[in-house]
PDB file of N, CA and C in Angstrom:
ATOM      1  N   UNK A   1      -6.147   3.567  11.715  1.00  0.00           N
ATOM      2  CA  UNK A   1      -5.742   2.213  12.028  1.00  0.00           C
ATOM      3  C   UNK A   1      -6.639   1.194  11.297  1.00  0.00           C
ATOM      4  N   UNK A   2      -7.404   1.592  11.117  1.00  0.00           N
ATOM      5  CA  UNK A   2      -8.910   0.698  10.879  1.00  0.00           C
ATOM      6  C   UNK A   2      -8.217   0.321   9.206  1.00  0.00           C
ATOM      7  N   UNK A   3      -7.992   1.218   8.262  1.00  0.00           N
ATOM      8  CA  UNK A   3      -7.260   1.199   6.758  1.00  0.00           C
ATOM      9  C   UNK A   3      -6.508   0.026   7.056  1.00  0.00           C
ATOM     10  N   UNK A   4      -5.279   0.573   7.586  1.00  0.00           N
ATOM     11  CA  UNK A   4      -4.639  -0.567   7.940  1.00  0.00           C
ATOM     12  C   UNK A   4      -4.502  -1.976   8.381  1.00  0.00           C
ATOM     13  N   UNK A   5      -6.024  -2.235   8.854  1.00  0.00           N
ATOM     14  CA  UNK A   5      -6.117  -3.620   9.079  1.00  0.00           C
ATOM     15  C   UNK A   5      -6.922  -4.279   8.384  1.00  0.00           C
ATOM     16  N   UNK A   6      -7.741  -3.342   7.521  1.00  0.00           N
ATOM     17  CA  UNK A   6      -8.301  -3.709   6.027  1.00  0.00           C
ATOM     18  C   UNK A   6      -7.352  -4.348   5.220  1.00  0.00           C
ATOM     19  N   UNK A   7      -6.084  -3.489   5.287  1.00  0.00           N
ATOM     20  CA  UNK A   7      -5.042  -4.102   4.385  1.00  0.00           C
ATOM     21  C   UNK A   7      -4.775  -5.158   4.653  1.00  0.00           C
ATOM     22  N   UNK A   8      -4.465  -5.726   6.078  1.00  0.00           N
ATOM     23  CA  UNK A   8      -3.610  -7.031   6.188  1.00  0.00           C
ATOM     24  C   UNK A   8      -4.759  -8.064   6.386  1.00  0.00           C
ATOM     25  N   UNK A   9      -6.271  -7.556   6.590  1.00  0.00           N
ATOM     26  CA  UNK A   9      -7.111  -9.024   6.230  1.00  0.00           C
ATOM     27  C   UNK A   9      -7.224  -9.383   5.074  1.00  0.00           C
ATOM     28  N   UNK A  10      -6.752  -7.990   3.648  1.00  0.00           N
ATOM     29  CA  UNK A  10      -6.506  -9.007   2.271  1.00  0.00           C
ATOM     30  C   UNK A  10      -5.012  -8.988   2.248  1.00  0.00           C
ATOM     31  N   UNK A  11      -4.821  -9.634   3.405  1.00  0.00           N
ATOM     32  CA  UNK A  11      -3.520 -10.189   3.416  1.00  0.00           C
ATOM     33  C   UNK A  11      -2.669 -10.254   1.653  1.00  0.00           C
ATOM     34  N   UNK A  12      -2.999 -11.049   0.848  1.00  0.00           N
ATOM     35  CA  UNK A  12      -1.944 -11.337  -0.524  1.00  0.00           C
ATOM     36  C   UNK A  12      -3.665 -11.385  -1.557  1.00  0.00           C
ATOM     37  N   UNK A  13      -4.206 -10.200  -1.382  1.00  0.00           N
ATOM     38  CA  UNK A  13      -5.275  -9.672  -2.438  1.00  0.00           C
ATOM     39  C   UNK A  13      -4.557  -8.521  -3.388  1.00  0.00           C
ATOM     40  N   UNK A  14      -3.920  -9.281  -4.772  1.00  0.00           N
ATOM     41  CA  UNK A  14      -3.683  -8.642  -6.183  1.00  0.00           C
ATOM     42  C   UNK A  14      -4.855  -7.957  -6.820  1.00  0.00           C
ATOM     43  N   UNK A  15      -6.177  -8.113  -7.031  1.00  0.00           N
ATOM     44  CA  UNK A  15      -6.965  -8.076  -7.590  1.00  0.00           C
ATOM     45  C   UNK A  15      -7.509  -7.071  -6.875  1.00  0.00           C
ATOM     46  N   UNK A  16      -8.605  -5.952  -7.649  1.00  0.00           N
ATOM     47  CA  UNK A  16      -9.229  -5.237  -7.409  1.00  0.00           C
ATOM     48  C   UNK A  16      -8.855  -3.863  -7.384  1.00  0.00           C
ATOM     49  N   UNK A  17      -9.658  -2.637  -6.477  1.00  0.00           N
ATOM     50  CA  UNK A  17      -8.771  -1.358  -6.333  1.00  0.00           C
ATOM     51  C   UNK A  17      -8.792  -0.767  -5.359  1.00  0.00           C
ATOM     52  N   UNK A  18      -7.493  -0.084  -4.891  1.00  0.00           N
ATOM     53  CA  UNK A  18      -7.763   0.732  -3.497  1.00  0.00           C
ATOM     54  C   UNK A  18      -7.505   2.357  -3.441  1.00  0.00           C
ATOM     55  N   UNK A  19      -8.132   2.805  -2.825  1.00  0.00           N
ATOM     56  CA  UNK A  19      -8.383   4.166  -3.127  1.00  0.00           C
ATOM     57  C   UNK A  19      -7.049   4.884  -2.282  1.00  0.00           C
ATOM     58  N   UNK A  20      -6.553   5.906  -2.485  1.00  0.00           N
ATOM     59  CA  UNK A  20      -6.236   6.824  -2.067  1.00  0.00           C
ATOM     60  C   UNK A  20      -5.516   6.675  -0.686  1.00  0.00           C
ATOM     61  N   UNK A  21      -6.784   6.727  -0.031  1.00  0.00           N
ATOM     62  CA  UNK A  21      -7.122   6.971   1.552  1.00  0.00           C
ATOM     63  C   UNK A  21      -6.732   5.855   2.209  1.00  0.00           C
ATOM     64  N   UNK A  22      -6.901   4.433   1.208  1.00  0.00           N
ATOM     65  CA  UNK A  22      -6.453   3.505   2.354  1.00  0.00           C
ATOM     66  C   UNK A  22      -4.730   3.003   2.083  1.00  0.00           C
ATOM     67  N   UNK A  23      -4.395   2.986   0.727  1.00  0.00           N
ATOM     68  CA  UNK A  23      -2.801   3.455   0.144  1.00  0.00           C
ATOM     69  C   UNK A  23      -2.144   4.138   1.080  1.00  0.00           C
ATOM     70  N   UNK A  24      -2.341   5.426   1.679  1.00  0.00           N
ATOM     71  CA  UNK A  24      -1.393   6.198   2.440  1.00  0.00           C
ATOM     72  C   UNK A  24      -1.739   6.062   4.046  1.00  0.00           C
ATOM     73  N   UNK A  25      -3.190   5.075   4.503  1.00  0.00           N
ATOM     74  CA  UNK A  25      -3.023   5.619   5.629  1.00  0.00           C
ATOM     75  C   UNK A  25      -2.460   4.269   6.088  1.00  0.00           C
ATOM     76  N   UNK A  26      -2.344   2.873   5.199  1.00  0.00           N
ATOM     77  CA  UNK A  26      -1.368   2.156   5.856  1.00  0.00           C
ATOM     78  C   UNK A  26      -0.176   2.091   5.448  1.00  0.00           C
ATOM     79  N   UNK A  27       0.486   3.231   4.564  1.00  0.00           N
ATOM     80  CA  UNK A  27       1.709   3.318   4.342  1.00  0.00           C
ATOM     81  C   UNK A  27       2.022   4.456   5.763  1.00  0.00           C
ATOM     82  N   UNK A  28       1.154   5.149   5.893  1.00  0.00           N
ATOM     83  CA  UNK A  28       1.547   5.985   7.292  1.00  0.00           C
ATOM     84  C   UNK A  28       1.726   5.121   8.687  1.00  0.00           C
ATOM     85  N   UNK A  29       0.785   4.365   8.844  1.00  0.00           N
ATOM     86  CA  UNK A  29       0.812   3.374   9.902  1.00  0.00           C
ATOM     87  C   UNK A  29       1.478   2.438  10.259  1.00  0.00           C
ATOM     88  N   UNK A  30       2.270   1.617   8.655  1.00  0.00           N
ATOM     89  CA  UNK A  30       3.489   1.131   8.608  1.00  0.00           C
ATOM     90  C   UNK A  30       4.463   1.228   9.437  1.00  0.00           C
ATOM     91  N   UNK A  31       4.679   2.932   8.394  1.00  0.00           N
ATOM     92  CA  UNK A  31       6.013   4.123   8.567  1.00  0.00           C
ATOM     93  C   UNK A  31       6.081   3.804  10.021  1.00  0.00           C
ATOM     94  N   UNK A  32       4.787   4.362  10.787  1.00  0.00           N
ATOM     95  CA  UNK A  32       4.975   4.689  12.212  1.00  0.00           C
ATOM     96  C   UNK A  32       5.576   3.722  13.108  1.00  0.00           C
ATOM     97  N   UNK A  33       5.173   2.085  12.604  1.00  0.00           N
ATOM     98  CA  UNK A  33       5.543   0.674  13.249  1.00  0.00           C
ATOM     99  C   UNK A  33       6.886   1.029  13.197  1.00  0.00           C
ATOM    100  N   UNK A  34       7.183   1.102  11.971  1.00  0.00           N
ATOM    101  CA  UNK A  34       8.593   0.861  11.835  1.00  0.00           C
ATOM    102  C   UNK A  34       9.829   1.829  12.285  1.00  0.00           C
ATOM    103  N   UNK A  35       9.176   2.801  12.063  1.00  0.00           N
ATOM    104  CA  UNK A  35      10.253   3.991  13.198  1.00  0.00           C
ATOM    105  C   UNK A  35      10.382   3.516  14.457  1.00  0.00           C
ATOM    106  N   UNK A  36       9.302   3.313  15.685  1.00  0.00           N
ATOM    107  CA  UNK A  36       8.998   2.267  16.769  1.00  0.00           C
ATOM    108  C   UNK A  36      10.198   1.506  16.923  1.00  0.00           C
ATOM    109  N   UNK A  37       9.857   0.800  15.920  1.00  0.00           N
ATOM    110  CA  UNK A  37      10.744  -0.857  15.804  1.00  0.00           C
ATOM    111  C   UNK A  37      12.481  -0.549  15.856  1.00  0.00           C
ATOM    112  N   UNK A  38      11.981   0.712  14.838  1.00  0.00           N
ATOM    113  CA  UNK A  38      14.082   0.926  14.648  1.00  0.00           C
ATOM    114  C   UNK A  38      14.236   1.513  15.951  1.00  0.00           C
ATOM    115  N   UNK A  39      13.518   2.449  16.688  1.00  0.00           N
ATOM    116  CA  UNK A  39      14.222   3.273  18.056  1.00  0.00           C
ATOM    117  C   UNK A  39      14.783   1.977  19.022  1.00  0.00           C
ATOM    118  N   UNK A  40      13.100   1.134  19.048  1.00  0.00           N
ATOM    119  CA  UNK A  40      13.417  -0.049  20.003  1.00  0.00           C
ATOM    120  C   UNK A  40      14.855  -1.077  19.555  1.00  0.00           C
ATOM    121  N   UNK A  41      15.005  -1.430  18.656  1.00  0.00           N
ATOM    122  CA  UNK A  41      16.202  -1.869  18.118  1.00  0.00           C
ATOM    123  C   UNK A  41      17.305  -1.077  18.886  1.00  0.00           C
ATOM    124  N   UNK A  42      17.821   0.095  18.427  1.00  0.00           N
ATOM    125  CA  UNK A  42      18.538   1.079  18.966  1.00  0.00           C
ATOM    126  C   UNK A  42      18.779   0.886  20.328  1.00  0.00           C
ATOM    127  N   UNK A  43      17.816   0.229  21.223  1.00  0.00           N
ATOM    128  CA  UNK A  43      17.641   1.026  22.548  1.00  0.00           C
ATOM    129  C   UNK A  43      18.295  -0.457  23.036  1.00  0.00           C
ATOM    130  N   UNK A  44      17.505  -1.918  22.387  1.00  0.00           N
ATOM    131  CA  UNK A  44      18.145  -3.260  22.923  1.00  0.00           C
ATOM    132  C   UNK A  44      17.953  -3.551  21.406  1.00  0.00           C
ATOM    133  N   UNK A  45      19.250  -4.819  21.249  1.00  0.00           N
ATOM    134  CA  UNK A  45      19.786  -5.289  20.078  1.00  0.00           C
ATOM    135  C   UNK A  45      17.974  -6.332  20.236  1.00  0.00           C
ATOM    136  N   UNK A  46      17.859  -7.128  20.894  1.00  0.00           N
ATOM    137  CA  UNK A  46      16.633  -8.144  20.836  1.00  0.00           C
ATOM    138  C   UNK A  46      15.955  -7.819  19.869  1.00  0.00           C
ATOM    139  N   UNK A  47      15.337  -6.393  20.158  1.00  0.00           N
ATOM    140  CA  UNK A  47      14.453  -6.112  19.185  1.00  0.00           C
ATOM    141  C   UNK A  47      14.544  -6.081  17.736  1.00  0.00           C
ATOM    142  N   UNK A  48      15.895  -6.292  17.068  1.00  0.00           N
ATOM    143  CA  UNK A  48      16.084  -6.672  15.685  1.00  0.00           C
ATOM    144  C   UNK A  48      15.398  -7.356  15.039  1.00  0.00           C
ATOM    145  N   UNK A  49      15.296  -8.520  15.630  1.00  0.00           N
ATOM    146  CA  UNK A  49      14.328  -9.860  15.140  1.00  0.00           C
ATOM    147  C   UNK A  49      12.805  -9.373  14.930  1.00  0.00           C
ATOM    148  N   UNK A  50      12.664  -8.687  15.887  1.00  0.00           N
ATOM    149  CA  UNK A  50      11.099  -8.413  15.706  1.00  0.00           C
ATOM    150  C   UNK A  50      10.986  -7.667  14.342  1.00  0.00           C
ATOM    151  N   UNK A  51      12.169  -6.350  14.155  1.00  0.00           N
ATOM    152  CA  UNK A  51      12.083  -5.439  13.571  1.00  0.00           C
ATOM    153  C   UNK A  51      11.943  -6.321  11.915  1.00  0.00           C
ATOM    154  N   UNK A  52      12.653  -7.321  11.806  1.00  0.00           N
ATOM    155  CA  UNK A  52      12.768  -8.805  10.368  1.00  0.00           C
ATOM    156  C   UNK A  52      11.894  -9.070  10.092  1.00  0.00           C
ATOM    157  N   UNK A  53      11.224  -9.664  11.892  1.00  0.00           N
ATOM    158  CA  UNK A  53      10.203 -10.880  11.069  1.00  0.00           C
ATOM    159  C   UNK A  53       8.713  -9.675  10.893  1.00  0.00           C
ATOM    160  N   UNK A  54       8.593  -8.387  11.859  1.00  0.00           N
ATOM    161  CA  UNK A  54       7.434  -7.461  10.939  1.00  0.00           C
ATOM    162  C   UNK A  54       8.064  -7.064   9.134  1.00  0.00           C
ATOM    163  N   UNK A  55       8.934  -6.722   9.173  1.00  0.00           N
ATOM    164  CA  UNK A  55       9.617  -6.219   7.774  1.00  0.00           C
ATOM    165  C   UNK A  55       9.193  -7.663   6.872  1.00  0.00           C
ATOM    166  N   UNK A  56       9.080  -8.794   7.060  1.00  0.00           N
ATOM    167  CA  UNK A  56       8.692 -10.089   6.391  1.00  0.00           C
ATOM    168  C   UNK A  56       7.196 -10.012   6.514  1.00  0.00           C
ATOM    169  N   UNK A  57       6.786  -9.843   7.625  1.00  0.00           N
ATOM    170  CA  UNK A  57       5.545 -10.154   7.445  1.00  0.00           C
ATOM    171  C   UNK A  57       4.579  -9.025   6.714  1.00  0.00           C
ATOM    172  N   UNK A  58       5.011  -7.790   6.513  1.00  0.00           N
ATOM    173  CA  UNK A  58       4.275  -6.903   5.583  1.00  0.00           C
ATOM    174  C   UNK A  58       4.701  -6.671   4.311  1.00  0.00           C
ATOM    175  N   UNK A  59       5.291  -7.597   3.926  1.00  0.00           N
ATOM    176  CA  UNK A  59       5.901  -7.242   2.580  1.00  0.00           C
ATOM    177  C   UNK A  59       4.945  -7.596   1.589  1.00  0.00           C
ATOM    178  N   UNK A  60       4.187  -8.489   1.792  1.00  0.00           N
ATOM    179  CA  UNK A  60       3.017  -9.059   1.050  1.00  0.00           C
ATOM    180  C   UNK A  60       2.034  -7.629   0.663  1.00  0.00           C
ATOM    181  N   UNK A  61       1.949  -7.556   1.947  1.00  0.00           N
ATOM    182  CA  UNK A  61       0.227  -6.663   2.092  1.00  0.00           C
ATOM    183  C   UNK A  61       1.258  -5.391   1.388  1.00  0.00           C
ATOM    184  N   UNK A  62       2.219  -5.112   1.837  1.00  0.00           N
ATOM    185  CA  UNK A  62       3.070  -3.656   1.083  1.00  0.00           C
ATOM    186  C   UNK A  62       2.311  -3.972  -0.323  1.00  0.00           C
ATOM    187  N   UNK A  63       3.415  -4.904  -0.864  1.00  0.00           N
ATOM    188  CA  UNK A  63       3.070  -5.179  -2.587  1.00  0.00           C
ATOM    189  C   UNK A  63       1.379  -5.385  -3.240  1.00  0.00           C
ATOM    190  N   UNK A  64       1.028  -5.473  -2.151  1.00  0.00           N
ATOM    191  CA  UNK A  64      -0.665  -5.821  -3.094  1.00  0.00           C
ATOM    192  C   UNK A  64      -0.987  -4.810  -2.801  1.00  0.00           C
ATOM    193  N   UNK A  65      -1.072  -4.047  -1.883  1.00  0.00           N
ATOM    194  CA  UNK A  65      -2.161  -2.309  -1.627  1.00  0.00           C
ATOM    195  C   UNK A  65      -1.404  -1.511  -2.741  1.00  0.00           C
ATOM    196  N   UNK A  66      -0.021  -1.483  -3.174  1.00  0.00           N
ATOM    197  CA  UNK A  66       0.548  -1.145  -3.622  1.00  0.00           C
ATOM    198  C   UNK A  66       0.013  -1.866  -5.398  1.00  0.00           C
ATOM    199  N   UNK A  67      -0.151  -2.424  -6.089  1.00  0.00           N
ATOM    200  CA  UNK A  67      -0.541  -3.122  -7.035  1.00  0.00           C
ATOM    201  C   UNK A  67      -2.406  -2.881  -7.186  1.00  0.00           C
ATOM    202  N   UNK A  68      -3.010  -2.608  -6.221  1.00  0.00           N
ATOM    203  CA  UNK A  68      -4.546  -2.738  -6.022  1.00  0.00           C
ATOM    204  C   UNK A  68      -4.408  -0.988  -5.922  1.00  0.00           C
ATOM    205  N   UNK A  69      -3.504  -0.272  -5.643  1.00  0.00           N
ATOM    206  CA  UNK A  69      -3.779   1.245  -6.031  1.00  0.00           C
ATOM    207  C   UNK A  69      -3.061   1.554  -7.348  1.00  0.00           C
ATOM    208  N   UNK A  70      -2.282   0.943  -8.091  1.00  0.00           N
ATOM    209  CA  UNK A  70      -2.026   0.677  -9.458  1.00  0.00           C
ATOM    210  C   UNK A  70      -3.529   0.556 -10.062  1.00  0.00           C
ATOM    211  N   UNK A  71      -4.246  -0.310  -9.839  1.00  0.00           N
ATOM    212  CA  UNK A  71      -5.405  -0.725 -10.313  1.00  0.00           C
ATOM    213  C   UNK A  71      -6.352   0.281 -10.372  1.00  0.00           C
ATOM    214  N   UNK A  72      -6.109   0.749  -9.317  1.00  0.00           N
ATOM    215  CA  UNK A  72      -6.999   2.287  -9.201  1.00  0.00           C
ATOM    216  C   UNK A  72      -7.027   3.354 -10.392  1.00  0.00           C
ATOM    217  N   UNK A  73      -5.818   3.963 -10.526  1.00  0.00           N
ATOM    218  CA  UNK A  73      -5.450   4.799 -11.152  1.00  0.00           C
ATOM    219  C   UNK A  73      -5.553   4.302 -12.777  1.00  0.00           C
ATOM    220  N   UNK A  74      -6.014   3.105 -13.027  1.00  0.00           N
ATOM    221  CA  UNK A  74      -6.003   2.773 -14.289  1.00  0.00           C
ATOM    222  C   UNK A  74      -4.907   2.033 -15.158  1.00  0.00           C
ATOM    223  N   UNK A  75      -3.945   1.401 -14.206  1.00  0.00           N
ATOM    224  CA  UNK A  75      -2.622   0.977 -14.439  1.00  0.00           C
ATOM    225  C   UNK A  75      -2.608  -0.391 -14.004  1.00  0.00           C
ATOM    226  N   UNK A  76      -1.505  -0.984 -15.072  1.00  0.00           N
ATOM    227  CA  UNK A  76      -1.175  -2.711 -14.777  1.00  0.00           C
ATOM    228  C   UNK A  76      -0.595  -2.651 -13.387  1.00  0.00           C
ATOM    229  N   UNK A  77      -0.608  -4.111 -12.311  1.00  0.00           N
ATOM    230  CA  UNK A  77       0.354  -4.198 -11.780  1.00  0.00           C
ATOM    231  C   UNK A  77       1.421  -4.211 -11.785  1.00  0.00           C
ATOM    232  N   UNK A  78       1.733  -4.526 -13.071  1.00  0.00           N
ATOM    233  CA  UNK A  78       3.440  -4.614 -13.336  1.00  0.00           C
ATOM    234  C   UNK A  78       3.959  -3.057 -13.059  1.00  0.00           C
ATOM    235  N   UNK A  79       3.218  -2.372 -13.041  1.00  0.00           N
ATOM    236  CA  UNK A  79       4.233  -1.118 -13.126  1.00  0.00           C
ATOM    237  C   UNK A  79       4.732  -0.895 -11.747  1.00  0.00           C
ATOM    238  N   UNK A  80       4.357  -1.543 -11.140  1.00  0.00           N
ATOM    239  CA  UNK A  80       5.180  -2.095  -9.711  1.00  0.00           C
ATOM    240  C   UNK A  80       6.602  -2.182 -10.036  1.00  0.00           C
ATOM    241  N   UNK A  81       7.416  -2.917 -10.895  1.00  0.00           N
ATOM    242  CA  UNK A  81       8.265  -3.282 -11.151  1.00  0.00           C
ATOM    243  C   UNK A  81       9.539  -2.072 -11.584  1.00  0.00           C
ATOM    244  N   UNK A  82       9.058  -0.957 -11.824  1.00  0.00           N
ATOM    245  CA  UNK A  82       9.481   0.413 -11.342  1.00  0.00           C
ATOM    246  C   UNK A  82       9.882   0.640 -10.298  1.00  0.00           C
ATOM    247  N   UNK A  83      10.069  -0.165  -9.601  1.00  0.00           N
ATOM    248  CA  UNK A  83      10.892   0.376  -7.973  1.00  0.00           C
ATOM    249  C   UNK A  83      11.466  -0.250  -8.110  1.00  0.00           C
ATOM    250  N   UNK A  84      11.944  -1.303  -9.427  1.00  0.00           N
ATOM    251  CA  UNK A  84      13.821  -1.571  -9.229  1.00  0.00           C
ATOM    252  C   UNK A  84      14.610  -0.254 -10.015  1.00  0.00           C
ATOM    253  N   UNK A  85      14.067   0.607 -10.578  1.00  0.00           N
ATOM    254  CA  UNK A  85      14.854   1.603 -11.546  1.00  0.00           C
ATOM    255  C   UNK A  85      14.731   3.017 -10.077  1.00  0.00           C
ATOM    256  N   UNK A  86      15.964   3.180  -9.808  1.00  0.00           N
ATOM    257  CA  UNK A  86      16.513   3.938  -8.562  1.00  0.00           C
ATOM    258  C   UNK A  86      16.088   5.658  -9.246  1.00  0.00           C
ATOM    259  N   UNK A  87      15.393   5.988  -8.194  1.00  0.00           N
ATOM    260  CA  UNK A  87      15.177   7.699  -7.901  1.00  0.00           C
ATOM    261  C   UNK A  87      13.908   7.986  -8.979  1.00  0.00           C
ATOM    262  N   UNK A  88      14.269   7.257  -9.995  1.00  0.00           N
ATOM    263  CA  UNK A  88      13.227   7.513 -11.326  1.00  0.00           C
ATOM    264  C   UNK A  88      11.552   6.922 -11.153  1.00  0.00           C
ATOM    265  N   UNK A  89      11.796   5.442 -10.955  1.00  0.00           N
ATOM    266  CA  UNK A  89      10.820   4.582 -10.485  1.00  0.00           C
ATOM    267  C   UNK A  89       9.838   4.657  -8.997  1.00  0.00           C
ATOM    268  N   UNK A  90      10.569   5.309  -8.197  1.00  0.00           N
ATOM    269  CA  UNK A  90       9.968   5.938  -6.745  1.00  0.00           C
ATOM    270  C   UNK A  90       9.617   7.212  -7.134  1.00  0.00           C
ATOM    271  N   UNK A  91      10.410   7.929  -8.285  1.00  0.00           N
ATOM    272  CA  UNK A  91       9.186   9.320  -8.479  1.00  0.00           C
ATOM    273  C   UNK A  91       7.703   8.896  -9.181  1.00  0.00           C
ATOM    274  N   UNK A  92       7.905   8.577  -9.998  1.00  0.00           N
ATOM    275  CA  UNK A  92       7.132   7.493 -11.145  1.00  0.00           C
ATOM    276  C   UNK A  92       5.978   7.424 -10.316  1.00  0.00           C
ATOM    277  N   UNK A  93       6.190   6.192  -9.402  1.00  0.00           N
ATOM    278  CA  UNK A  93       5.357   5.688  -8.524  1.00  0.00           C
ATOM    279  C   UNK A  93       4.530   6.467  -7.677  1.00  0.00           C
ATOM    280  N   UNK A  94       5.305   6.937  -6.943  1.00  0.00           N
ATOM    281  CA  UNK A  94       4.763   8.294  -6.097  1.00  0.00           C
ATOM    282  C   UNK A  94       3.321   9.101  -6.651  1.00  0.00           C
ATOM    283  N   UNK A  95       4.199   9.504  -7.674  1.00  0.00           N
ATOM    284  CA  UNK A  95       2.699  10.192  -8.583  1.00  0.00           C
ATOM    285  C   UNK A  95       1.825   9.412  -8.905  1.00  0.00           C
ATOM    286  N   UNK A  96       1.520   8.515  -9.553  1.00  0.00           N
ATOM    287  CA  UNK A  96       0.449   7.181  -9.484  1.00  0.00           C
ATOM    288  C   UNK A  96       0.118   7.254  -8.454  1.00  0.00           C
ATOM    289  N   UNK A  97       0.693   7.145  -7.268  1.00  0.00           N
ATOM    290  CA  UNK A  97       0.057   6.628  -5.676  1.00  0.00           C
ATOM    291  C   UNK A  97      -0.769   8.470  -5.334  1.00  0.00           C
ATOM    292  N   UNK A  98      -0.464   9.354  -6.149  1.00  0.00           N
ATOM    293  CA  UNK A  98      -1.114  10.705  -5.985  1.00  0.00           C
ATOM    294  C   UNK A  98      -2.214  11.291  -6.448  1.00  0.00           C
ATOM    295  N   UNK A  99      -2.246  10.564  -7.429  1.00  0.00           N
ATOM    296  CA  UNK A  99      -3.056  10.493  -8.493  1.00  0.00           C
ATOM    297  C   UNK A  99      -4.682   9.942  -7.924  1.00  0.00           C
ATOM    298  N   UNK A 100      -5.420  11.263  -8.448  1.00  0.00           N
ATOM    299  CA  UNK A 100      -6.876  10.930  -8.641  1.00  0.00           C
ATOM    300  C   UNK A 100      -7.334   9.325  -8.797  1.00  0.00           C
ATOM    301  N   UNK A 101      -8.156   8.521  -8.779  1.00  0.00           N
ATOM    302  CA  UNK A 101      -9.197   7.343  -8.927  1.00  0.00           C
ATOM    303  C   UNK A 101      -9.682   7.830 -10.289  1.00  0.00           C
ATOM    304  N   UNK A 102      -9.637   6.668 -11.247  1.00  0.00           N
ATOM    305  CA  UNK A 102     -10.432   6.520 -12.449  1.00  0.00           C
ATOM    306  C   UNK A 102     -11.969   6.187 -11.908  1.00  0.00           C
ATOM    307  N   UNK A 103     -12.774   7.275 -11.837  1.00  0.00           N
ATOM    308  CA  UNK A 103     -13.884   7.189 -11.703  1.00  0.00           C
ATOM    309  C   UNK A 103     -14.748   6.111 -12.456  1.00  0.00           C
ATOM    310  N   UNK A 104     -15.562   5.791 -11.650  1.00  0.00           N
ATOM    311  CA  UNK A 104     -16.558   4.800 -12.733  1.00  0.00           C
ATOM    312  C   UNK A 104     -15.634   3.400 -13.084  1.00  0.00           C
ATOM    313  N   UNK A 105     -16.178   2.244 -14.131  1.00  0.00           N
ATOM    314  CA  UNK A 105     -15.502   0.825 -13.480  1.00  0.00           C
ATOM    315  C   UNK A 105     -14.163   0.954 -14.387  1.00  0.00           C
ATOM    316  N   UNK A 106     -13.399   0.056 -14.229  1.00  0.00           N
ATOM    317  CA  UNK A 106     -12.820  -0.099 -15.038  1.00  0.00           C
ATOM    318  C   UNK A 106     -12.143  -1.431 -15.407  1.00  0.00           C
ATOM    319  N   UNK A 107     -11.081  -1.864 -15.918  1.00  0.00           N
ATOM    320  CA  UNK A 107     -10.852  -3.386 -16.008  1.00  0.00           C
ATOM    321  C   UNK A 107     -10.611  -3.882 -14.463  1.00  0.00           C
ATOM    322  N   UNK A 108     -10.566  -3.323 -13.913  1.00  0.00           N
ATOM    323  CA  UNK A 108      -9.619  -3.561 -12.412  1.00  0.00           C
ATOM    324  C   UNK A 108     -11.078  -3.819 -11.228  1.00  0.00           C
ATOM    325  N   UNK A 109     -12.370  -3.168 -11.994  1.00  0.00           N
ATOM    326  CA  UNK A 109     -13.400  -3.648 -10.875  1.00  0.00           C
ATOM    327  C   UNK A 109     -13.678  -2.155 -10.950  1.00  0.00           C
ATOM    328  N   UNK A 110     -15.145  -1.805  -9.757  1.00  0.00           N
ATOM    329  CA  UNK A 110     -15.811  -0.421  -9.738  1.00  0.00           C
ATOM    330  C   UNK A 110     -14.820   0.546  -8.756  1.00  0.00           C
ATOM    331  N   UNK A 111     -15.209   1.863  -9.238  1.00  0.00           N
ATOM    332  CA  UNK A 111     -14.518   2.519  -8.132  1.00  0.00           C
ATOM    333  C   UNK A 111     -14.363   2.206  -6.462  1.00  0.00           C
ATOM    334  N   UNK A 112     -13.922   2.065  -6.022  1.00  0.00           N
ATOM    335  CA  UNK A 112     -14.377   1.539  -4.349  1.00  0.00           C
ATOM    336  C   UNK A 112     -14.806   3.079  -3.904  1.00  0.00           C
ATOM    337  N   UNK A 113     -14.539   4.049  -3.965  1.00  0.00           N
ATOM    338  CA  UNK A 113     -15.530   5.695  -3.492  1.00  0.00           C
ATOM    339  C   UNK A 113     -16.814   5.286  -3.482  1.00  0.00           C
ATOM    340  N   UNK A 114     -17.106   4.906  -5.014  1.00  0.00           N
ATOM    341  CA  UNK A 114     -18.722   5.090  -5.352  1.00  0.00           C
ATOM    342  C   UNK A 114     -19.243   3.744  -4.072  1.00  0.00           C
ATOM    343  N   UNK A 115     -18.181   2.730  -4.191  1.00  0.00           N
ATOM    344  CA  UNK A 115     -18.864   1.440  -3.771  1.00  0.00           C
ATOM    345  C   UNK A 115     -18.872   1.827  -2.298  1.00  0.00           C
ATOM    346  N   UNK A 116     -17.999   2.588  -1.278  1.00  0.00           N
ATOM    347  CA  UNK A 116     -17.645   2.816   0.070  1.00  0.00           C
ATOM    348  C   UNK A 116     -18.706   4.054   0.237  1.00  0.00           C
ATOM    349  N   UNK A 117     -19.436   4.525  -0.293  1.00  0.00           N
ATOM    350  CA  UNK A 117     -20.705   5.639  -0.542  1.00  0.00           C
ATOM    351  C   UNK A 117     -21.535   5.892  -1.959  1.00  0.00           C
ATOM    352  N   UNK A 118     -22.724   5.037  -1.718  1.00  0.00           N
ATOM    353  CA  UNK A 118     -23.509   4.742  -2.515  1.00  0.00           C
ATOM    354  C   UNK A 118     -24.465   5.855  -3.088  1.00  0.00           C
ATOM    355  N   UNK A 119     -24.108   6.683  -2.391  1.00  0.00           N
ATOM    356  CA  UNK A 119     -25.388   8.210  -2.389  1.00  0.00           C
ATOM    357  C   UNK A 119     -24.650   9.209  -3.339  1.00  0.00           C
ATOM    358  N   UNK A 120     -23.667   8.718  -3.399  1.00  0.00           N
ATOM    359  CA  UNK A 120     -22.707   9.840  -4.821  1.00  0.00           C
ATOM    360  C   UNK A 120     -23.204   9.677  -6.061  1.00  0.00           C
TER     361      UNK A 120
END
């Protein structure tokens, strides 16, 4: 949970890099909101709205953890722009988001590993 709220205090932070660990564990934590959200939907229509205005309100933090683990791997943000090209662009991506950390700095700023444990 803790990843996850790292993410949304850099609320609309493009810049920099995110490792791995914090990429999937608030794409997991998301996931989990949002399954939640759809049952509750399901169960009373009310809950739709909620299910919008969270789907609005993480779209930001989606696209930048998403762009800041681009950064990671040694890649522009733009290659974000691969998830308009269907089945191809979500494999694409996927693997980037799987993909090892460019160790050591790079244009994007220092590894955050080395920087999140200094004794490596």
């Amino acid at each position: 949970m803790q990843w996850y709220l790292d993410v949304l205090k850099n609320y609309a932070v493009f810049n920099g890099r995110a490792r791995r660990k914090e990429f999937w564990m608030f794409t997991l934590v998301n996931a989990i909101f949002m399954i939640v959200l759809r049952i509750l939907t399901m169960v009373a229509a009310v809950f739709f709205w909620i299910n919008a205005l969270y789907a609005l309100f993480i779209l930001i933090p989606s696209i930048a953890v998403q762009v800041r683990r681009l950064h990671d791997v040694g890649k522009s943000g733009w290659w974000i722009l691969l998830a308009f090209i269907p089945i191809v662009g979500a494999i694409v991506l996927i693997v980037f988001d799987c993909m090892e950390s460019k160790e050591s700095h790079n244009e994007h700023g220092t590894d955050p590993k080395l920087a999140s444990n200094p004794g490596m």
